[in-house]
Every structure is written in structure tokens, then in C-alpha cells.
Protein backbone atom coordinates (compact mmCIF):
# COMPACT_ATOMS: atom_id res chain seq x y z
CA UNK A 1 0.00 0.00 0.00
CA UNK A 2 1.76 3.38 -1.50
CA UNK A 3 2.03 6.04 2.05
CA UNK A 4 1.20 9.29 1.50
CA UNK A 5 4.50 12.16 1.57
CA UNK A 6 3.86 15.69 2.30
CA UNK A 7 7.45 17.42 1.16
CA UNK A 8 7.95 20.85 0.69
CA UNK A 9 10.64 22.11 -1.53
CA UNK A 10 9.49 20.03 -4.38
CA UNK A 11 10.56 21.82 -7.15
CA UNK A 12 14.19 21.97 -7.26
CA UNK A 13 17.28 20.75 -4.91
CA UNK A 14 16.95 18.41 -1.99
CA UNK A 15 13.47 18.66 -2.32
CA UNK A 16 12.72 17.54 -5.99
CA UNK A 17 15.31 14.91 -5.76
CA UNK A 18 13.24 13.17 -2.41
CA UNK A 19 10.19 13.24 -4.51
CA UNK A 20 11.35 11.73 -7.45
CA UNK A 21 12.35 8.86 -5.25
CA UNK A 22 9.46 8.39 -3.45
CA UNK A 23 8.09 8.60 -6.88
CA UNK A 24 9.89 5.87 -8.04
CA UNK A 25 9.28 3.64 -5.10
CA UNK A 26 5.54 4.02 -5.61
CA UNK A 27 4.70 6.30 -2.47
CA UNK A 28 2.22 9.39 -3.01
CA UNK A 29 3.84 12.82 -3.34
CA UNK A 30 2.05 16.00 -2.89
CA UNK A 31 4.83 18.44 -3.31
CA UNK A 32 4.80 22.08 -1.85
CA UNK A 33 6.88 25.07 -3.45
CA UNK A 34 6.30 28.63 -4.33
CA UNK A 35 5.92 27.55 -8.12
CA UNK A 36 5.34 24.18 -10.13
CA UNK A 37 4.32 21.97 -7.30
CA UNK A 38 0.99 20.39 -6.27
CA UNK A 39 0.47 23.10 -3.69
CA UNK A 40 2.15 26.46 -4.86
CA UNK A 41 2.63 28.67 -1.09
CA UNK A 42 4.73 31.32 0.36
CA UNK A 43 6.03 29.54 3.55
CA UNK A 44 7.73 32.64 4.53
CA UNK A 45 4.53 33.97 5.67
CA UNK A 46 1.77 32.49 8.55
CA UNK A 47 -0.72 32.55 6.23
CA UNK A 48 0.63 30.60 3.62
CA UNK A 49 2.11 28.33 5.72
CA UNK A 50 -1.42 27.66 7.17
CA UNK A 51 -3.01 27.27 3.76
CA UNK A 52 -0.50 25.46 2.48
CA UNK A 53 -0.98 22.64 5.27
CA UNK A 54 -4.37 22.65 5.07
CA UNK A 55 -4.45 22.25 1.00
CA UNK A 56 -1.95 19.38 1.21
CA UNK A 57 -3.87 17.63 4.59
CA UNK A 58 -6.85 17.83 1.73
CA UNK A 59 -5.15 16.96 -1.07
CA UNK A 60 -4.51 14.03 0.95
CA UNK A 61 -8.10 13.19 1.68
CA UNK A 62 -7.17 13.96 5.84
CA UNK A 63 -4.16 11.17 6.38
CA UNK A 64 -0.58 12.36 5.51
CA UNK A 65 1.40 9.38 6.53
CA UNK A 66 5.42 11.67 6.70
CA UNK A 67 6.03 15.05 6.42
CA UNK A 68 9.70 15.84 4.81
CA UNK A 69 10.52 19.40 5.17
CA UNK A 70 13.39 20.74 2.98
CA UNK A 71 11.89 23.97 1.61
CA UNK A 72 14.94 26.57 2.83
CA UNK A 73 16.95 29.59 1.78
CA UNK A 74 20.38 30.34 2.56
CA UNK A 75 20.70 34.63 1.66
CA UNK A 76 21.79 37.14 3.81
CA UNK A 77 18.43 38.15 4.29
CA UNK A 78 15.73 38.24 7.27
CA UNK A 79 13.10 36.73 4.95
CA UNK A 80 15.77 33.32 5.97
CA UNK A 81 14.60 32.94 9.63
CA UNK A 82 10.71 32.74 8.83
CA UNK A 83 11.11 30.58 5.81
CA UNK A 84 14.38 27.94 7.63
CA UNK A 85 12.79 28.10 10.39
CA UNK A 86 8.81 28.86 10.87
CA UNK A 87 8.21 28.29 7.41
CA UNK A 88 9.36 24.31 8.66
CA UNK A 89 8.13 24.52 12.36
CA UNK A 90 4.89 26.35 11.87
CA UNK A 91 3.78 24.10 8.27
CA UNK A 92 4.96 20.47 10.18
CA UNK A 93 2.77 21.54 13.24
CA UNK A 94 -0.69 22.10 10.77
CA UNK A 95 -0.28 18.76 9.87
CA UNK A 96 0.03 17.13 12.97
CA UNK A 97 -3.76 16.21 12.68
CA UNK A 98 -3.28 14.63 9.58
CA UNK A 99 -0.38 12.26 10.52
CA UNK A 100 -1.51 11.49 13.75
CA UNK A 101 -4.58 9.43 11.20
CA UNK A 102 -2.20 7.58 9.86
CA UNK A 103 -1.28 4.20 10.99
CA UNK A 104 2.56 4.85 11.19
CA UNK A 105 3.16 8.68 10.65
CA UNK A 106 6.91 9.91 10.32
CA UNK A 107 8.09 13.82 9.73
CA UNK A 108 11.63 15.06 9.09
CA UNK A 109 13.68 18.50 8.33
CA UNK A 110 16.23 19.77 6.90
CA UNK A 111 18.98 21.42 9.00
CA UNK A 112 22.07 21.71 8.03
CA UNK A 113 25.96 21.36 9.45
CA UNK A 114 25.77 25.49 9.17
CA UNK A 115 23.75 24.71 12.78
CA UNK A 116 27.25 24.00 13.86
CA UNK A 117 29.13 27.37 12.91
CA UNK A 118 28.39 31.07 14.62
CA UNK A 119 24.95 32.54 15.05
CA UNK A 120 23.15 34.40 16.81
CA UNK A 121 22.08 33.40 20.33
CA UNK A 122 19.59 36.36 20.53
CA UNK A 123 17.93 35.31 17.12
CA UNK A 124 18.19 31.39 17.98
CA UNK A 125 16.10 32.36 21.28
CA UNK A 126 13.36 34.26 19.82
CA UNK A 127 12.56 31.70 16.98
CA UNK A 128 12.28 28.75 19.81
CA UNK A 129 10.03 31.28 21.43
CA UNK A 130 7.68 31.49 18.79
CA UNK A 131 8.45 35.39 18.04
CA UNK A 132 9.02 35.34 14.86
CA UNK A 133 8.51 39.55 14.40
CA UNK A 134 11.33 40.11 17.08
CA UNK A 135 13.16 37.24 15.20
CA UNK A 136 13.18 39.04 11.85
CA UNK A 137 13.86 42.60 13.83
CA UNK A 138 17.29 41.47 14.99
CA UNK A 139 18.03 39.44 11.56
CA UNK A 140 17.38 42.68 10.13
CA UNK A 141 20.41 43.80 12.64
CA UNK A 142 22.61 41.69 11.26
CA UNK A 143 21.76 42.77 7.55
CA UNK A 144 23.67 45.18 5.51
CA UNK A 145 26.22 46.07 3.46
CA UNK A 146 28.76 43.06 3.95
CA UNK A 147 27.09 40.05 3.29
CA UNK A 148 29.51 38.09 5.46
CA UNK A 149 27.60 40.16 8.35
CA UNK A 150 23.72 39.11 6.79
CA UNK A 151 25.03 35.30 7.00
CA UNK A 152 24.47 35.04 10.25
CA UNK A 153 20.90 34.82 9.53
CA UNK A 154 21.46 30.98 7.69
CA UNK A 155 23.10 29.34 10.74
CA UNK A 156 20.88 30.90 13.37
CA UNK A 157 18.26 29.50 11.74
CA UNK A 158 19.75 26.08 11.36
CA UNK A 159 20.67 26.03 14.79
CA UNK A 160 17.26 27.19 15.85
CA UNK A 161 15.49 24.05 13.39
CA UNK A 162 18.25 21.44 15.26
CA UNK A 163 17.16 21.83 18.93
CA UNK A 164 13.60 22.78 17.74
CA UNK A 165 13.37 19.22 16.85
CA UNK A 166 15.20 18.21 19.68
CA UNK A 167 13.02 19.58 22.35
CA UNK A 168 9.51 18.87 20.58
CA UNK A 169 10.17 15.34 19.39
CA UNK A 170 10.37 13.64 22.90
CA UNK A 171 7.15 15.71 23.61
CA UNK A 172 3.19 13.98 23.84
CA UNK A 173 2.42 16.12 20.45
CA UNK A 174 5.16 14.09 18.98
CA UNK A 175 6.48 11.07 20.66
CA UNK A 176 3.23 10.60 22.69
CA UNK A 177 1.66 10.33 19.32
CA UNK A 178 3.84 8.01 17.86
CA UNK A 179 5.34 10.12 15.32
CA UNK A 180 9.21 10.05 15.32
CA UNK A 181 10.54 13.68 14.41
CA UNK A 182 14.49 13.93 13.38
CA UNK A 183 16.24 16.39 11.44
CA UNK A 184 19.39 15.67 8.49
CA UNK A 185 21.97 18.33 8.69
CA UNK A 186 23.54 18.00 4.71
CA UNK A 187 27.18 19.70 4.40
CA UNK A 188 27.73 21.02 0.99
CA UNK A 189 25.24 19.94 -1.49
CA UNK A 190 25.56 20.79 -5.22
CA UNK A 191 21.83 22.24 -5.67
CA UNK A 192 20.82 25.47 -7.70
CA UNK A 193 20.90 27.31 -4.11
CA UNK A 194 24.78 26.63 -4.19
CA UNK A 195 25.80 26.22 -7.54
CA UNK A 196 26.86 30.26 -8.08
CA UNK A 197 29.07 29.66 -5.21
CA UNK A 198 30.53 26.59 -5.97
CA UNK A 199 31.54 28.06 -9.79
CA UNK A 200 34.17 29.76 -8.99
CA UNK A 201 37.19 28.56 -7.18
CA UNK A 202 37.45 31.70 -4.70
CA UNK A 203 33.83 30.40 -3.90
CA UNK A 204 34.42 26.80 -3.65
CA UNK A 205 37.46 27.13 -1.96
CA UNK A 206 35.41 29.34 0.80
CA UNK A 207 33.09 26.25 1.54
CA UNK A 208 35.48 24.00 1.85
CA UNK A 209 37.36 26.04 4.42
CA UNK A 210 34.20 26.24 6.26
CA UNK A 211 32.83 22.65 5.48
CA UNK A 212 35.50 20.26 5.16
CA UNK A 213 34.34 17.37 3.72
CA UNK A 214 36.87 14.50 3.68
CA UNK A 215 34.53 11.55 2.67
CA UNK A 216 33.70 11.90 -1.12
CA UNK A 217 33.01 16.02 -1.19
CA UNK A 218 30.35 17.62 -2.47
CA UNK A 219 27.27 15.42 -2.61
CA UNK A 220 24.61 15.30 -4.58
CA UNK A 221 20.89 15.63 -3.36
CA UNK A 222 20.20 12.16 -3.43
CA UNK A 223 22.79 11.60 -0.64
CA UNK A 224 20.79 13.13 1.60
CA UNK A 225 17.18 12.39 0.10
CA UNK A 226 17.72 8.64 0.72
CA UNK A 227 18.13 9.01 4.82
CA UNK A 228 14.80 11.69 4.70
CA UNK A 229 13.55 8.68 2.98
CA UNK A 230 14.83 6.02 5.50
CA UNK A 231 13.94 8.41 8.59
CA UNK A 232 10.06 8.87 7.10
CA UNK A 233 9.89 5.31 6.69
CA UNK A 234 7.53 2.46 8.36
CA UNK A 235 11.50 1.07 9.72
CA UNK A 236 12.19 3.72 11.78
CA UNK A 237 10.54 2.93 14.67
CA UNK A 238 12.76 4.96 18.14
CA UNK A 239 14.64 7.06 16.55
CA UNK A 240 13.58 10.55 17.59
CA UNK A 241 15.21 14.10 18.15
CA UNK A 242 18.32 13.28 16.29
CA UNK A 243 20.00 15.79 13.54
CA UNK A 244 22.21 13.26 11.57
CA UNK A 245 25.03 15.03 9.96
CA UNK A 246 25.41 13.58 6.55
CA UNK A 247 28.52 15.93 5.87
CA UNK A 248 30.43 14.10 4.46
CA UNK A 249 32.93 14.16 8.22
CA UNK A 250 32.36 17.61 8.30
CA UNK A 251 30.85 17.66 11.85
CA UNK A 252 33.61 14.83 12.70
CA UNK A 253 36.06 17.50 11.14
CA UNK A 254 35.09 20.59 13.18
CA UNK A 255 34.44 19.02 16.57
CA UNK A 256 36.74 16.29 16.61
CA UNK A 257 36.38 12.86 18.69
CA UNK A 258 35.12 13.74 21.87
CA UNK A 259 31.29 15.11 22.62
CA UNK A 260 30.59 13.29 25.48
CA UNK A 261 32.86 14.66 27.82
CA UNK A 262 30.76 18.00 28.68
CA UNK A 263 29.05 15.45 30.81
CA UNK A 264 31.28 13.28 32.08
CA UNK A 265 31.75 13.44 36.28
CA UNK A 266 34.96 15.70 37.96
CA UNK A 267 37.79 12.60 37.85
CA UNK A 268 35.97 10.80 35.86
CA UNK A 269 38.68 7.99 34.09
């Protein structure tokens, strides 16, 4: 019996390349994008977040059986914190009614390893506090005339996504329903959203100092499609609140062997 797959982003990158799989396994797509998709919405806003849940839940005839988020933006811009961020958090919770009707409903997101570099603390706070106007008042902050500076925006609102998922996952709206919520956090993924940066060595060279990837380099979408696809499957059963970092080692790069100690007891041997 084909399951049912809400994922947003459908029309190009990460996005188009999960659908096409699911496609080709059999499953039931009902993609959502701004253009050429089964449900064409603005996820930067509320609103079209709302509708666009609500057209998909009925588009679905009321059972959605996973949700795979990947819809995201990576410029220097506010606009990147509502659309990373409550553009995933905000559409995934609207369909909550819908997958809790299924028999075994599964959601996942898109982060990204960029949750791992500098952000903003201040930013990161106000999006897990549901403020998304004073969240897009200090991106605005960070926006101007060095785009280095604007950045910021992309990994705040990765980091933000990552312990999102973390916190609500083990919570009874998510685990208490039986719906296993993780996030994949891709490292440098040769998509339209990077391909102007990866043309040019100066760009590519950039990236790589910043995401070292030592296992294969840049991947292509299906690398990380296939685990959305694995983690929204009827075979995941426990696993909940993780953010797998399918960086190619990049996480394993920048944080080395050890991130356990943090919690291990004074003397411990």
C-alpha cells in the first residue's frame, strides 16, 4: 500500500530529488513550493504556511502518513529565519492532525551542518520562542552592506530548526503520538541554491574552508534524500530528536572525537 509524503521544496534541490524517489518507489507525493508543485505557497509567511498545510492535509483526503521538510533559503536576508525556520516549524505543526490518522506517521527537516558554525544566540532564542517579528527585527540587525555580516541569519536558523526538533520530538504532540521527528543536517550539497558559489574557485574554496568534507566532497541531493527517505519510513521505529550530519565528516572535522565529555563526572577515568 503506497504512504502518503507531504514534502515541501518540491521543485528543485533536496526537495525535488526526495520526490522523485518516493516517486519511483511508488509512495504518493504531494509536493509544496512557491511555483510548479501540487500546492504552490509562500512559507515565509503564517498565512501561507497555514493554507498550504491545510491544501496538502486535503489533497490528501485527511491522512498524511510523513512530512519531509526541505523547503529553505540560505541569503543574507531576514526573509531566511521565517522561511528555515517557521516556514518548517509552523507548516509540520498544521499537519500534525493529519499524521496522527495515519497508521505509522513519520516527519523530518532539513537542517544543516551550518547549525554547527556562529549565530546568533539572541535570534536562535526568539525563533524557539515562537516570536518570529522580534526574530526578523534582529536578523534585520545583522543585515547590511557586507554580506559576510547578513550570514548570520542561515546558521541561526539552522541552529534554531536542530534543537527545535530536539526539544519537541520527545514531547506527547510528537512522541506521545507516535510520530518520530528527526532532522538531516547535509554539508555542501551541489543544488541550484549553491551552484553560483561553488563556480568559482574563490567560492568553492570558501566552503570547503568552512565545510571540510573529507569523505567523497560535495554530494549530490540524493545523498541526503535517501536518509529523509529512511527516517520517514515504516522502519524507523525509536529514533527521535536526532540531527544526523550527513557531511560528508564535516561535523567529525570541526568538533573532533570527543562530545561526550561535557558530561562526564569531575575525575571521571
Amino acid at each position: 500500500m503506497p504512504r502518503t509524503y507531504v514534502v515541501t521544496g518540491s521543485a528543485s534541490g533536496i526537495g525535488a530529488a526526495t520526490a522523485a524517489l518516493l516517486r519511483e518507489r511508488g509512495e504518493r507525493v504531494i509536493g509544496v513550493d512557491l511555483r510548479g508543485a501540487d500546492v504552490e505557497a509562500d512559507l515565509s509567511t503564517k498565512e501561507g504556511r497555514i493554507a498550504a498545510a491545510a491544501a496538502a492535509s486535503d489533497l490528501a483526503g485527511g491522512v498524511v502518513d510523513a512530512v519531509i521538510a526541505c523547503a529553505g533559503i540560505s541569503a543574507p536576508v531576514p526573509k531566511t529565519i521565517s522561511v528555515n525556520f517557521f516556514g518548517v516549524t509552523e507548516f509540520v505543526e498544521a499537519l500534525l492532525p493529519a499524521l496522527r490518522a495515519s497508521d505509522a506517521p513519520r516527519a523530518a527537516v532539513v537542517s544543516s551542518m551550518a547549525s554547527l558554525q556562529p549565530n546568533s544566540a539572541e535570534m536562535v532564542e526568539a525563533a524557539l520562542a515562537g516570536d518570529e517579528a522580534r526574530a526578523l527585527e534582529i536578523a534585520q540587525g545583522f543585515v547590511g552592506d557586507d554580506p559576510m555580516t547578513g550570514y548570520i541569519v542561515y546558521p541561526s536558523s539552522k541552529r534554531a530548526l536542530a534543537r527545535w526538533v530536539r526539544r519537541e520530538s520527545i514531547t506527547e504532540a510528537w512522541a506521545g503520538a507516535g510520530i518520530p521527528l528527526n532532522a538531516v543536517a547535509p554539508g555542501t550539497v551541489v543544488t541550484p541554491m549553491t551552484a553560483e558559489l561553488l563556480a568559482t574557485p574563490e567560492g568553492a574554496a570558501m566552503v570547503d574552508s568552512q565545510v571540510p568534507m573529507p569523505l567523497n566532497h560535495h554530494q549530490p541531493p540524493e545523498s541526503i534524500a535517501n536518509l529523509l527517505i529512511w527516517l520517514t519510513s515504516v522502519e524507523n521505529t525509536h529514533m527521535a530528536g536526532q540531527v544526523i550530519y550527513d557531511d560528508g565528516g564535516a561535523d567529525a572535522t570541526l568538533r573532533g572525537d570527543d562530545i561526550w565529555s561535557w558530561n562526564d563526572a569531575p575525575g571521571a577515568a
